[in-house]
PDB file of N, CA and C in Angstrom:
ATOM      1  N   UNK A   1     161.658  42.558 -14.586  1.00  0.00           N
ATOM      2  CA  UNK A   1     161.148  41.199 -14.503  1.00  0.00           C
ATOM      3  C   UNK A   1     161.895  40.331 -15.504  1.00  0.00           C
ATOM      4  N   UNK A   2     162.541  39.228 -14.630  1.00  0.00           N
ATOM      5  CA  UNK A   2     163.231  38.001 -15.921  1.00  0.00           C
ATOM      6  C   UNK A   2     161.840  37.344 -16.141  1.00  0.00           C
ATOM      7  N   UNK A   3     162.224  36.872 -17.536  1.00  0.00           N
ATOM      8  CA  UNK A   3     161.320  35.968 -17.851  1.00  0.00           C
ATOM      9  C   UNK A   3     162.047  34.572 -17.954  1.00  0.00           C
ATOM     10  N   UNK A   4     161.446  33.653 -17.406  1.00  0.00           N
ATOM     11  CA  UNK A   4     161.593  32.022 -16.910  1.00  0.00           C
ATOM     12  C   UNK A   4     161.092  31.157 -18.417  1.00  0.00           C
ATOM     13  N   UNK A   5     160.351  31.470 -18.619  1.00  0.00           N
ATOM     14  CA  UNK A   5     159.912  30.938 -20.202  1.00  0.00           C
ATOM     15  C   UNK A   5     158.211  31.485 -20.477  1.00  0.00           C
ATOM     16  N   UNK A   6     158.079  31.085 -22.107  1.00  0.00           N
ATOM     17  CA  UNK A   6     156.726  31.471 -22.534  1.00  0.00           C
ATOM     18  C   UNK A   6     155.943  30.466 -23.022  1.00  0.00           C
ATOM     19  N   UNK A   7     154.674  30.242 -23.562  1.00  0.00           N
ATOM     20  CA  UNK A   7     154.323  29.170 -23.553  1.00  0.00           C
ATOM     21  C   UNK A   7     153.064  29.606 -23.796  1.00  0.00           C
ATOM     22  N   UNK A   8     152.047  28.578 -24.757  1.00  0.00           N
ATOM     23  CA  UNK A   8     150.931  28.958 -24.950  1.00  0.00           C
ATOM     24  C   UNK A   8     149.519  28.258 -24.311  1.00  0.00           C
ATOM     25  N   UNK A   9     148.701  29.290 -24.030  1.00  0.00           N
ATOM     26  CA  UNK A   9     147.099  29.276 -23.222  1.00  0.00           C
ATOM     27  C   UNK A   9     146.378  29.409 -24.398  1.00  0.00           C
ATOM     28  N   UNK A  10     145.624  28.143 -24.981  1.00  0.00           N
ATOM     29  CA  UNK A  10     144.433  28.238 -25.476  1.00  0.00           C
ATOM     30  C   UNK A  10     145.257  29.270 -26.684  1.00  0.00           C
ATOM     31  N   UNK A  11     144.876  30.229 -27.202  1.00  0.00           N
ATOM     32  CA  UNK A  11     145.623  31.151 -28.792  1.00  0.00           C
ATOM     33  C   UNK A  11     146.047  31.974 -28.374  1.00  0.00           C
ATOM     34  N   UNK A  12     146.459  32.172 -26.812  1.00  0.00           N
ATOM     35  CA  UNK A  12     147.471  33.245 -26.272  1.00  0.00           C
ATOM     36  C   UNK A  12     148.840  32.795 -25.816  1.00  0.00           C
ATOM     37  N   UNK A  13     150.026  33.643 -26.040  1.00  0.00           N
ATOM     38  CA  UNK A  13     151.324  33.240 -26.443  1.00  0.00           C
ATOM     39  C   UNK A  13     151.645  33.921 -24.723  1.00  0.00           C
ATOM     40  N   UNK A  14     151.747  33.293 -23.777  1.00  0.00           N
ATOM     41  CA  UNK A  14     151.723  34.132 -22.340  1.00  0.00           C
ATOM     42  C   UNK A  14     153.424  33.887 -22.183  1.00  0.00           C
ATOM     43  N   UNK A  15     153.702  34.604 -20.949  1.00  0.00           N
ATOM     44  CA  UNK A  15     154.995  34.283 -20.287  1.00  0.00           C
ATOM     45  C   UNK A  15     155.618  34.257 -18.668  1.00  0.00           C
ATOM     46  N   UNK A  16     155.835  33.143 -18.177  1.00  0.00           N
ATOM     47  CA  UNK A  16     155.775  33.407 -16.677  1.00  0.00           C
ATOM     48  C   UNK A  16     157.557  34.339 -16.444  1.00  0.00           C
ATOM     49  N   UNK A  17     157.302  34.790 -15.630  1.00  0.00           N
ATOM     50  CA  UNK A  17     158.169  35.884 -15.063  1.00  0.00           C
ATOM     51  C   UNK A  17     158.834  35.827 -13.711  1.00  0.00           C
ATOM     52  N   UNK A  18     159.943  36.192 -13.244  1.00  0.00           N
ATOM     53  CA  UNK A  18     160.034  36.477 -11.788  1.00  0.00           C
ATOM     54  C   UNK A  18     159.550  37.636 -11.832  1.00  0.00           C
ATOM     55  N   UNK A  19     158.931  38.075 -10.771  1.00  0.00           N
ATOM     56  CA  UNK A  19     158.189  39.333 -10.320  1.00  0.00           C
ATOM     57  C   UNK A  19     158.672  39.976  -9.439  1.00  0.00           C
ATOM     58  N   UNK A  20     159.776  39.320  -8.915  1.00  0.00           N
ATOM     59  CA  UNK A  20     160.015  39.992  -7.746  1.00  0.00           C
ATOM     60  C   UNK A  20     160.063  38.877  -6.309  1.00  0.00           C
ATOM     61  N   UNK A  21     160.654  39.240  -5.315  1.00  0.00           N
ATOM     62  CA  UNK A  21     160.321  38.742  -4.197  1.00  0.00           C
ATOM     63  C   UNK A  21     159.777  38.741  -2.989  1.00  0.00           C
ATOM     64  N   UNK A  22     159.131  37.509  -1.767  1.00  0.00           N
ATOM     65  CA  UNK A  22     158.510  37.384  -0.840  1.00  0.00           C
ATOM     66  C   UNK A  22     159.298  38.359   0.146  1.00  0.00           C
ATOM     67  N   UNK A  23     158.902  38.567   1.217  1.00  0.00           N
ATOM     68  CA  UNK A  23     158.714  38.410   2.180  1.00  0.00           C
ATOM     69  C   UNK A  23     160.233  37.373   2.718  1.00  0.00           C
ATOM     70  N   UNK A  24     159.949  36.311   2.585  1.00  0.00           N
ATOM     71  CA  UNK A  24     160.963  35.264   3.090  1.00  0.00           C
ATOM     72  C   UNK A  24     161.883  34.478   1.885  1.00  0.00           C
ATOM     73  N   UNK A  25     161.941  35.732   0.940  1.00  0.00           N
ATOM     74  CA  UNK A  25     163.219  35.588  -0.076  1.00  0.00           C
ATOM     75  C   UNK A  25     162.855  34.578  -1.109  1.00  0.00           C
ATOM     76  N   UNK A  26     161.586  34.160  -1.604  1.00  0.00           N
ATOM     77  CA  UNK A  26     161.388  33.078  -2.271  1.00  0.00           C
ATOM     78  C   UNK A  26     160.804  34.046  -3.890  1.00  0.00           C
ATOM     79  N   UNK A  27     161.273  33.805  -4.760  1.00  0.00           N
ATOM     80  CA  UNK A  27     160.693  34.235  -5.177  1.00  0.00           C
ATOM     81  C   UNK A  27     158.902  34.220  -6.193  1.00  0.00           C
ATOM     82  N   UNK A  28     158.518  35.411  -6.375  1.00  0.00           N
ATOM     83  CA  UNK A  28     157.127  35.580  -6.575  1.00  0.00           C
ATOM     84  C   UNK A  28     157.165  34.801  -8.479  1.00  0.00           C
ATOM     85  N   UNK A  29     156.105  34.762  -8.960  1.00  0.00           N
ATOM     86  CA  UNK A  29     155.879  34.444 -10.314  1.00  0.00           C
ATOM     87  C   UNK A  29     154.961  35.060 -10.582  1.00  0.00           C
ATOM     88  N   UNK A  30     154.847  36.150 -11.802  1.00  0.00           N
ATOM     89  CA  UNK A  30     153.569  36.286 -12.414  1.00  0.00           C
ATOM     90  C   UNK A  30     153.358  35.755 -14.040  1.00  0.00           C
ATOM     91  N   UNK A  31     152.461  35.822 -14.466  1.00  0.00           N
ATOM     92  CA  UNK A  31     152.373  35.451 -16.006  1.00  0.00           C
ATOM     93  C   UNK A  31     151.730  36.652 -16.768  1.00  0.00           C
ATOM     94  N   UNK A  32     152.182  37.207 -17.482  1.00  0.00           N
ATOM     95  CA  UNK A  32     152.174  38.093 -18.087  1.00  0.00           C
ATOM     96  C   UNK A  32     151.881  37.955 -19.788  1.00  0.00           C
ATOM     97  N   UNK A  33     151.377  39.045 -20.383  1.00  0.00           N
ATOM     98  CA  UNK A  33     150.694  38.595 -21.834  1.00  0.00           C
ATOM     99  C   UNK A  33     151.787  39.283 -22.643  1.00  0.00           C
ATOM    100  N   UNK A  34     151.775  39.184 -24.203  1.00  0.00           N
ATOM    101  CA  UNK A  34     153.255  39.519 -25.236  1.00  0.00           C
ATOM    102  C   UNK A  34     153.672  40.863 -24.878  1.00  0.00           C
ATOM    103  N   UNK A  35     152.900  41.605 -24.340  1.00  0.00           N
ATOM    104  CA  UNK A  35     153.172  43.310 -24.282  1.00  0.00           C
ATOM    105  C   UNK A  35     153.518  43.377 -22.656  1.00  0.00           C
ATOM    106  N   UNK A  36     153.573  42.293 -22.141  1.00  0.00           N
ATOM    107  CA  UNK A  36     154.326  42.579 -20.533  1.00  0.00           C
ATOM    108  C   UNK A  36     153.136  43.195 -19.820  1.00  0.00           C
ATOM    109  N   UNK A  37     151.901  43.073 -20.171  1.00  0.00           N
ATOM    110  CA  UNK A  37     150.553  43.146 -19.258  1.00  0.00           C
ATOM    111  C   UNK A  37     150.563  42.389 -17.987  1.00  0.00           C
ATOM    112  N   UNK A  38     150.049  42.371 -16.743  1.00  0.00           N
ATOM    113  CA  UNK A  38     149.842  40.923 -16.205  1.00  0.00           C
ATOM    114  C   UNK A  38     148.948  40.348 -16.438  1.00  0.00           C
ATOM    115  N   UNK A  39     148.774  39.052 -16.098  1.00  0.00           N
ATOM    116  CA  UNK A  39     147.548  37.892 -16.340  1.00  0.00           C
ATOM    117  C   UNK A  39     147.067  37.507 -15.676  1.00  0.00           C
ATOM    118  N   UNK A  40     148.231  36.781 -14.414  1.00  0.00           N
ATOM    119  CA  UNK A  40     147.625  36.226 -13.223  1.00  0.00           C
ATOM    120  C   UNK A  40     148.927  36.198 -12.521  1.00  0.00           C
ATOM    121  N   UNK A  41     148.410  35.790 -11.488  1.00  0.00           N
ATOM    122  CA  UNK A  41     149.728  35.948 -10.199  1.00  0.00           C
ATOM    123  C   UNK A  41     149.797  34.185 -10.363  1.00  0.00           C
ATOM    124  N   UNK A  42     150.855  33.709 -10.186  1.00  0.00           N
ATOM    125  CA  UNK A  42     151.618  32.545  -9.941  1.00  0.00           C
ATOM    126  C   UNK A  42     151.621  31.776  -8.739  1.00  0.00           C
ATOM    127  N   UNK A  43     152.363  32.598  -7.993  1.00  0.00           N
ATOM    128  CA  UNK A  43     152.888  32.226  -6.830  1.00  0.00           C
ATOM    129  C   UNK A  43     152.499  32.370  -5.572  1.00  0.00           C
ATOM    130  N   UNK A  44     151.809  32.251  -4.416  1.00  0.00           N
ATOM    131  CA  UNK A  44     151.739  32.363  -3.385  1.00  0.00           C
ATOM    132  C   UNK A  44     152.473  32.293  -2.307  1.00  0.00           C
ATOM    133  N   UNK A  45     152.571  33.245  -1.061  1.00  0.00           N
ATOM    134  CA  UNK A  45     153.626  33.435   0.146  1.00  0.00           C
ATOM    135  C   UNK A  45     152.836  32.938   1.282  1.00  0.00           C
ATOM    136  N   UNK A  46     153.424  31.809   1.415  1.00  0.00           N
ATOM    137  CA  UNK A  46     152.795  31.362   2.834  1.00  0.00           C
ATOM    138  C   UNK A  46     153.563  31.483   3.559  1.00  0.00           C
ATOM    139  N   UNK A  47     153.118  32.648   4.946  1.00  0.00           N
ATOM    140  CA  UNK A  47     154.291  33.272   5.534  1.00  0.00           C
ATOM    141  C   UNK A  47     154.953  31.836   6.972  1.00  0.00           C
ATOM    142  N   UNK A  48     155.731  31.828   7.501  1.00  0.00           N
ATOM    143  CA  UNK A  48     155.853  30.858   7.970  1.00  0.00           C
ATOM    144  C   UNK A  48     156.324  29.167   7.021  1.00  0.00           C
ATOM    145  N   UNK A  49     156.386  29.302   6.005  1.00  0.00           N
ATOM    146  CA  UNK A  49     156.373  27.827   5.453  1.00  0.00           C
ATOM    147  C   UNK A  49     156.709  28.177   4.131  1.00  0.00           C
ATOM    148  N   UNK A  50     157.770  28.164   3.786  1.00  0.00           N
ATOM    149  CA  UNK A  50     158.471  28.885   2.512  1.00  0.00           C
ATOM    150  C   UNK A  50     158.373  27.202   1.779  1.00  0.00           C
ATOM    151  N   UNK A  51     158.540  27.346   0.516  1.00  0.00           N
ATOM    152  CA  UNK A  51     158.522  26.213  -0.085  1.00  0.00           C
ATOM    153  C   UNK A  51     160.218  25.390  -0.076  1.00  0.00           C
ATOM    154  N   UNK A  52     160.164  24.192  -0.739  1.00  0.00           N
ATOM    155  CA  UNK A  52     161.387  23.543  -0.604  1.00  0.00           C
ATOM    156  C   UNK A  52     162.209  24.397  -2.014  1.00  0.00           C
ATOM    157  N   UNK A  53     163.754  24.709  -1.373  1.00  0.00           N
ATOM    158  CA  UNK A  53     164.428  25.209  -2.523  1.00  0.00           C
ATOM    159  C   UNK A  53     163.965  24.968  -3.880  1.00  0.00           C
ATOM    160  N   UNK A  54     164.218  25.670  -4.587  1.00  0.00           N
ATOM    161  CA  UNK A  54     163.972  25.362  -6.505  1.00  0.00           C
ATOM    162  C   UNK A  54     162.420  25.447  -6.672  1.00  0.00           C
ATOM    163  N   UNK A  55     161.682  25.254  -5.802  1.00  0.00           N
ATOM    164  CA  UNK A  55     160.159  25.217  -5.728  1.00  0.00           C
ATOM    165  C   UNK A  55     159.352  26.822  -5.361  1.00  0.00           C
ATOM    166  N   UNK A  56     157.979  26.440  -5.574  1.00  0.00           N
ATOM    167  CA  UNK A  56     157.321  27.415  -5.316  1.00  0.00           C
ATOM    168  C   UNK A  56     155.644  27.273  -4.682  1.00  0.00           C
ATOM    169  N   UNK A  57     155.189  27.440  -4.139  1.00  0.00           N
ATOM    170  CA  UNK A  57     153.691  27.610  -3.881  1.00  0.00           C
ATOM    171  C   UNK A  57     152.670  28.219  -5.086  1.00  0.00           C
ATOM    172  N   UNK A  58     152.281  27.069  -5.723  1.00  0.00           N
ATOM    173  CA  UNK A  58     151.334  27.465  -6.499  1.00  0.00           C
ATOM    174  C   UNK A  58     149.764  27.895  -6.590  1.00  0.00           C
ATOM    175  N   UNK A  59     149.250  29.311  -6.939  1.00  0.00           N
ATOM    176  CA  UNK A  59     148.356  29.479  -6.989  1.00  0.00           C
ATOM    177  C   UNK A  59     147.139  28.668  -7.761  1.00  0.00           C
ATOM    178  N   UNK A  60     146.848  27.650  -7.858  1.00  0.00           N
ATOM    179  CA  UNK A  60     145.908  26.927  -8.861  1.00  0.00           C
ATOM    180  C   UNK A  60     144.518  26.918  -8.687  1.00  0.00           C
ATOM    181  N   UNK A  61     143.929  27.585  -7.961  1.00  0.00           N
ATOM    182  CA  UNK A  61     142.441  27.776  -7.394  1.00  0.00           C
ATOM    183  C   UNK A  61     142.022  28.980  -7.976  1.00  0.00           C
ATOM    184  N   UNK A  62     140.454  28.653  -8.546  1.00  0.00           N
ATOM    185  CA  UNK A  62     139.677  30.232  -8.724  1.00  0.00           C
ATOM    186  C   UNK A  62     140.135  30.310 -10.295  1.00  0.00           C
ATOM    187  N   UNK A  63     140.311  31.424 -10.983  1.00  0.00           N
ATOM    188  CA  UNK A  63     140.685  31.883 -12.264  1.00  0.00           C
ATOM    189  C   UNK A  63     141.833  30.887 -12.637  1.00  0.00           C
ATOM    190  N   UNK A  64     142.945  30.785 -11.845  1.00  0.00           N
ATOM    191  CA  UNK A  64     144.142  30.432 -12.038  1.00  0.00           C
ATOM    192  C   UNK A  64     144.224  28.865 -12.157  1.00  0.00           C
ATOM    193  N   UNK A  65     142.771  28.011 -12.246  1.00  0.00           N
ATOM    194  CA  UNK A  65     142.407  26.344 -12.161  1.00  0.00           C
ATOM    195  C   UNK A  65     142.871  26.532 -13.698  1.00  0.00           C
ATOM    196  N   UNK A  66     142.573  26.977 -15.016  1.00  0.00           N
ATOM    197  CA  UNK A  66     142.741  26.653 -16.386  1.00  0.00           C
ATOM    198  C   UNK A  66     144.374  26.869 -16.709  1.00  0.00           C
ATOM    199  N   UNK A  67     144.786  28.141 -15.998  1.00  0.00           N
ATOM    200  CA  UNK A  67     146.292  27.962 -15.792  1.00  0.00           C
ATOM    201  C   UNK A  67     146.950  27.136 -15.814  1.00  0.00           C
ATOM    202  N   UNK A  68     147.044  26.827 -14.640  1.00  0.00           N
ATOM    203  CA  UNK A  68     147.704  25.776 -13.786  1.00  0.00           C
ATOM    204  C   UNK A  68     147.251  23.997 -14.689  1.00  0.00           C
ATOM    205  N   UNK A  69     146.248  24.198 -14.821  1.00  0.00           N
ATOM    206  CA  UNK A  69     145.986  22.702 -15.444  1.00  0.00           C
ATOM    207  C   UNK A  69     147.048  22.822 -17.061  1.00  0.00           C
ATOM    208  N   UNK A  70     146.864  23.730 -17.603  1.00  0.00           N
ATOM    209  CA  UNK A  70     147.917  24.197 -18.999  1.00  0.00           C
ATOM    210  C   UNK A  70     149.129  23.808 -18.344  1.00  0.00           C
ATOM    211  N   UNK A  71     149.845  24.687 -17.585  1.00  0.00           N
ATOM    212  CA  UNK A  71     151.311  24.362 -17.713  1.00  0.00           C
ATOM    213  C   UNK A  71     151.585  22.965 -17.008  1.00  0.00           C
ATOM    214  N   UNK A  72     150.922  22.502 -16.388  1.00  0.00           N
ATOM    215  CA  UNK A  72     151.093  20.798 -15.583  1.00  0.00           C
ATOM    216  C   UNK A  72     150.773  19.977 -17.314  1.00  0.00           C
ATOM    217  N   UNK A  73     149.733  20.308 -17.910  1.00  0.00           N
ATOM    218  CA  UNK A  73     149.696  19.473 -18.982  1.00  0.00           C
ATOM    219  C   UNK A  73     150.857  19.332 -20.399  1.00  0.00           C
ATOM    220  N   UNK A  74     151.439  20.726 -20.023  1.00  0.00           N
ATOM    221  CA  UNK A  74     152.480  20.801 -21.104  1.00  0.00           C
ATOM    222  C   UNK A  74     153.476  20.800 -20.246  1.00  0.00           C
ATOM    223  N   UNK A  75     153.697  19.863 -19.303  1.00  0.00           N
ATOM    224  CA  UNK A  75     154.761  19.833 -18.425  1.00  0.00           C
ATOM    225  C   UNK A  75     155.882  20.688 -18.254  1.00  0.00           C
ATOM    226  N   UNK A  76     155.476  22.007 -18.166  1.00  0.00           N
ATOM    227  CA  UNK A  76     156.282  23.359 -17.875  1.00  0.00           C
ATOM    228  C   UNK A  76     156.243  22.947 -16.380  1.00  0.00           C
ATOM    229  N   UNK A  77     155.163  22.421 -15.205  1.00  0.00           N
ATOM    230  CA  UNK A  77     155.539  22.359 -13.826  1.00  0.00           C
ATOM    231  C   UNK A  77     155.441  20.883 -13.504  1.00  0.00           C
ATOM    232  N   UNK A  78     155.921  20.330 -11.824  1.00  0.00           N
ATOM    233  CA  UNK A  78     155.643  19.507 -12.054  1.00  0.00           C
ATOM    234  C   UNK A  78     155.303  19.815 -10.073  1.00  0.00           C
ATOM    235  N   UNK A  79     154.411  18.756  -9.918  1.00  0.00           N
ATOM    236  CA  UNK A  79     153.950  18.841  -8.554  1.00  0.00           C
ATOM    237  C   UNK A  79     154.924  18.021  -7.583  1.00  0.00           C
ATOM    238  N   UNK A  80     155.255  18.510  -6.095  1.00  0.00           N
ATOM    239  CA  UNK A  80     156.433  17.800  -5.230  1.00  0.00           C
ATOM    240  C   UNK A  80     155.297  16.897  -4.477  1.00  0.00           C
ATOM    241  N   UNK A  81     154.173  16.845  -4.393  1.00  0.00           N
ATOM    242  CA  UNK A  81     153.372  16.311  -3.487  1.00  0.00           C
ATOM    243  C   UNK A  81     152.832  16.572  -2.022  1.00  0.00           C
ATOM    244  N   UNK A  82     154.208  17.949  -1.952  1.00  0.00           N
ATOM    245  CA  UNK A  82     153.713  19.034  -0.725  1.00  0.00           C
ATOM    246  C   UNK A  82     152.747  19.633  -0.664  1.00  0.00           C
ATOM    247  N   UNK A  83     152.160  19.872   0.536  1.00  0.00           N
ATOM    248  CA  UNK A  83     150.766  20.753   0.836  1.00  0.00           C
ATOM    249  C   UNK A  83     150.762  21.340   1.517  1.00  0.00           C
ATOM    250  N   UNK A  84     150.342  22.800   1.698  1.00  0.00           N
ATOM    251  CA  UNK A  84     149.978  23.175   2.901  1.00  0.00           C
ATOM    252  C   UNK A  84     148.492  23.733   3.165  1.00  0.00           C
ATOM    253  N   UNK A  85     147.564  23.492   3.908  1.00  0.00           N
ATOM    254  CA  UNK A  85     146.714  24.315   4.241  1.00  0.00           C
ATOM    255  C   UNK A  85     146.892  25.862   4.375  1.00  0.00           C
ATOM    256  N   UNK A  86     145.428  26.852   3.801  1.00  0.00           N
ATOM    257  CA  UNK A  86     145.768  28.147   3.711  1.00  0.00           C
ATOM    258  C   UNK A  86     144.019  28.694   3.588  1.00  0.00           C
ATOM    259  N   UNK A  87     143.835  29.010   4.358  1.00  0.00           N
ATOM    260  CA  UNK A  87     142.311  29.358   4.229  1.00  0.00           C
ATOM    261  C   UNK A  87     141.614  28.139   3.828  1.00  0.00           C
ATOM    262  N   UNK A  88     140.876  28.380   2.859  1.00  0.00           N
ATOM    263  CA  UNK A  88     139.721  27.305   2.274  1.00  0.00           C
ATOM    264  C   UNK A  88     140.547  26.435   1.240  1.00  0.00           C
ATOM    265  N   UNK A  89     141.790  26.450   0.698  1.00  0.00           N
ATOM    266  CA  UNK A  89     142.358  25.834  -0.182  1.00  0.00           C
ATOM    267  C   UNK A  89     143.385  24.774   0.549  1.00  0.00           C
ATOM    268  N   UNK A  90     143.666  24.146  -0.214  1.00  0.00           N
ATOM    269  CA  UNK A  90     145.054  23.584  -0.019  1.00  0.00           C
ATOM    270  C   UNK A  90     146.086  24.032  -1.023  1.00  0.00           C
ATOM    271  N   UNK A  91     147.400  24.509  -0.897  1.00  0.00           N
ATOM    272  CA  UNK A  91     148.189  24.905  -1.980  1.00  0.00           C
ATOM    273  C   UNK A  91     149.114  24.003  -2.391  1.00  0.00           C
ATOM    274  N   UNK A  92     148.850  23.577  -2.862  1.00  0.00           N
ATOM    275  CA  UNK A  92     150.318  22.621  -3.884  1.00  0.00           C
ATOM    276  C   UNK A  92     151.888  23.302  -3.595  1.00  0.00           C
ATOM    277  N   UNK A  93     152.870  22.427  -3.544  1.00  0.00           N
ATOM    278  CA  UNK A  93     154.035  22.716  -3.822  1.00  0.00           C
ATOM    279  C   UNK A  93     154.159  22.622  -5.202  1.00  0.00           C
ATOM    280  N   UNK A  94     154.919  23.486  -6.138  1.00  0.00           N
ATOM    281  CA  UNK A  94     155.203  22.714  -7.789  1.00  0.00           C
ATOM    282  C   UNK A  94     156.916  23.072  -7.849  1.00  0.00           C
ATOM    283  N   UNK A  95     157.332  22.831  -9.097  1.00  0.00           N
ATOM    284  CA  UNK A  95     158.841  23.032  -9.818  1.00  0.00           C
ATOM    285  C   UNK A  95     158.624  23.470 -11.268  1.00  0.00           C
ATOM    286  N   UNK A  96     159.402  24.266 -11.225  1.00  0.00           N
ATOM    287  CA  UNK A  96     159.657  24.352 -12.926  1.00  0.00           C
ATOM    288  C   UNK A  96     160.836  23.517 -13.906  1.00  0.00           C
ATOM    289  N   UNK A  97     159.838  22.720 -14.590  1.00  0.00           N
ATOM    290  CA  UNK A  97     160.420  22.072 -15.601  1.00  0.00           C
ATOM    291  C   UNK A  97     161.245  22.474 -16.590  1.00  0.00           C
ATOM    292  N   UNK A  98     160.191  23.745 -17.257  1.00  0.00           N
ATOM    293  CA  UNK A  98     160.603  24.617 -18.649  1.00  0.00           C
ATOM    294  C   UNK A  98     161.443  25.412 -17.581  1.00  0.00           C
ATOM    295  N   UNK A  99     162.599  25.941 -17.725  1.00  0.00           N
ATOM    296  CA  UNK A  99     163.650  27.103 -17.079  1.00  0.00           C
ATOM    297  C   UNK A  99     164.081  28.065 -18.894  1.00  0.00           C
ATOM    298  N   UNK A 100     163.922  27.944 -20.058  1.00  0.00           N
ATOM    299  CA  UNK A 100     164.580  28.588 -20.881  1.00  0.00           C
ATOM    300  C   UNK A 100     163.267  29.066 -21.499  1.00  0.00           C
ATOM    301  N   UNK A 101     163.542  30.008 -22.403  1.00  0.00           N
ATOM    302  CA  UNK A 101     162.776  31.003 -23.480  1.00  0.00           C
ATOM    303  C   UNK A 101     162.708  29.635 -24.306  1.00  0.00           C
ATOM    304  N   UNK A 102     161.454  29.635 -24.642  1.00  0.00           N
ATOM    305  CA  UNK A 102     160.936  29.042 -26.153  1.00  0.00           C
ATOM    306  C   UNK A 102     161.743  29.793 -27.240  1.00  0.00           C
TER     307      UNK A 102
END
Protein backbone atom coordinates (compact mmCIF):
# COMPACT_ATOMS: atom_id res chain seq x y z
CA UNK A 1 0.00 0.00 0.00
CA UNK A 2 1.38 3.66 -1.12
CA UNK A 3 0.55 6.09 1.09
CA UNK A 4 -1.07 9.42 -0.60
CA UNK A 5 -0.60 11.49 2.61
CA UNK A 6 -1.31 11.59 6.53
CA UNK A 7 -3.15 13.89 8.39
CA UNK A 8 -4.81 14.31 11.64
CA UNK A 9 -8.55 13.04 13.12
CA UNK A 10 -9.43 14.61 16.30
CA UNK A 11 -5.62 13.24 18.42
CA UNK A 12 -5.17 10.53 15.85
CA UNK A 13 -2.27 10.93 13.33
CA UNK A 14 -4.23 8.62 10.39
CA UNK A 15 -3.07 8.01 6.75
CA UNK A 16 -4.99 7.55 3.52
CA UNK A 17 -3.48 4.87 1.29
CA UNK A 18 -3.95 3.27 -2.15
CA UNK A 19 -5.30 -0.07 -1.30
CA UNK A 20 -5.35 -1.48 -4.20
CA UNK A 21 -7.70 -1.61 -7.15
CA UNK A 22 -11.50 -1.75 -8.54
CA UNK A 23 -12.88 -3.79 -10.57
CA UNK A 24 -12.80 -1.03 -13.42
CA UNK A 25 -9.11 0.04 -12.68
CA UNK A 26 -9.88 3.02 -10.44
CA UNK A 27 -8.24 2.96 -7.69
CA UNK A 28 -9.54 1.92 -3.99
CA UNK A 29 -8.50 4.25 -0.77
CA UNK A 30 -8.31 3.12 2.67
CA UNK A 31 -7.23 5.12 5.81
CA UNK A 32 -5.27 3.43 7.97
CA UNK A 33 -3.89 4.22 11.70
CA UNK A 34 0.35 4.84 12.52
CA UNK A 35 0.89 0.97 12.73
CA UNK A 36 -0.81 0.36 9.17
CA UNK A 37 -4.15 -0.96 10.98
CA UNK A 38 -7.23 -0.09 8.86
CA UNK A 39 -9.76 2.57 9.87
CA UNK A 40 -12.14 2.96 7.29
CA UNK A 41 -12.56 2.28 3.68
CA UNK A 42 -12.41 5.50 1.48
CA UNK A 43 -13.50 4.76 -1.63
CA UNK A 44 -16.41 3.26 -3.22
CA UNK A 45 -16.88 1.12 -6.74
CA UNK A 46 -19.78 1.98 -8.49
CA UNK A 47 -19.75 -0.66 -10.99
CA UNK A 48 -20.87 0.81 -14.27
CA UNK A 49 -19.90 4.59 -13.52
CA UNK A 50 -16.24 4.88 -12.68
CA UNK A 51 -15.44 8.31 -11.48
CA UNK A 52 -13.88 11.22 -13.65
CA UNK A 53 -9.98 10.65 -14.03
CA UNK A 54 -7.82 11.94 -10.91
CA UNK A 55 -11.10 11.46 -8.88
CA UNK A 56 -12.73 9.03 -6.75
CA UNK A 57 -16.18 8.01 -5.23
CA UNK A 58 -16.32 8.91 -1.82
CA UNK A 59 -17.55 6.97 0.99
CA UNK A 60 -18.97 9.81 3.42
CA UNK A 61 -22.12 8.18 4.95
CA UNK A 62 -22.54 6.16 8.30
CA UNK A 63 -19.12 6.03 10.43
CA UNK A 64 -17.20 7.59 7.60
CA UNK A 65 -19.66 11.27 7.99
CA UNK A 66 -16.73 12.57 10.77
CA UNK A 67 -14.11 11.44 8.21
CA UNK A 68 -15.00 12.85 5.38
CA UNK A 69 -16.19 16.16 7.05
CA UNK A 70 -12.14 16.25 8.53
CA UNK A 71 -10.42 15.92 5.35
CA UNK A 72 -13.00 18.41 3.25
CA UNK A 73 -12.34 20.77 6.29
CA UNK A 74 -8.60 20.57 6.15
CA UNK A 75 -8.90 20.67 2.51
CA UNK A 76 -7.03 17.33 1.85
CA UNK A 77 -10.37 16.70 -0.69
CA UNK A 78 -12.28 18.69 -2.60
CA UNK A 79 -15.86 17.87 -4.03
CA UNK A 80 -16.43 17.82 -8.27
CA UNK A 81 -20.18 18.29 -7.71
CA UNK A 82 -20.78 14.78 -9.29
CA UNK A 83 -23.34 12.36 -7.99
CA UNK A 84 -24.42 9.28 -8.37
CA UNK A 85 -27.25 7.45 -6.83
CA UNK A 86 -26.41 4.02 -4.99
CA UNK A 87 -28.86 2.41 -2.73
CA UNK A 88 -30.17 4.81 -0.03
CA UNK A 89 -27.22 7.31 -0.44
CA UNK A 90 -26.06 9.56 -2.88
CA UNK A 91 -22.18 9.33 -3.37
CA UNK A 92 -20.18 12.33 -3.99
CA UNK A 93 -17.49 12.54 -6.56
CA UNK A 94 -14.21 14.11 -4.59
CA UNK A 95 -10.23 14.88 -5.59
CA UNK A 96 -7.32 14.88 -3.70
CA UNK A 97 -5.83 18.04 -2.85
CA UNK A 98 -3.03 16.83 -0.30
CA UNK A 99 -1.01 14.21 -2.94
CA UNK A 100 2.46 14.32 -0.61
CA UNK A 101 3.50 12.89 2.96
CA UNK A 102 3.20 15.53 5.66
Amino acid sequence: MSEVFSFLHGNERLKVVVAGKYKDETFAYRVVDEEGMPYATLSVCLEGNPPAEGCFWLKHWGENEPLARTLWSIRAISYTGRTCPSGYVIVQEAKFNLTTKE
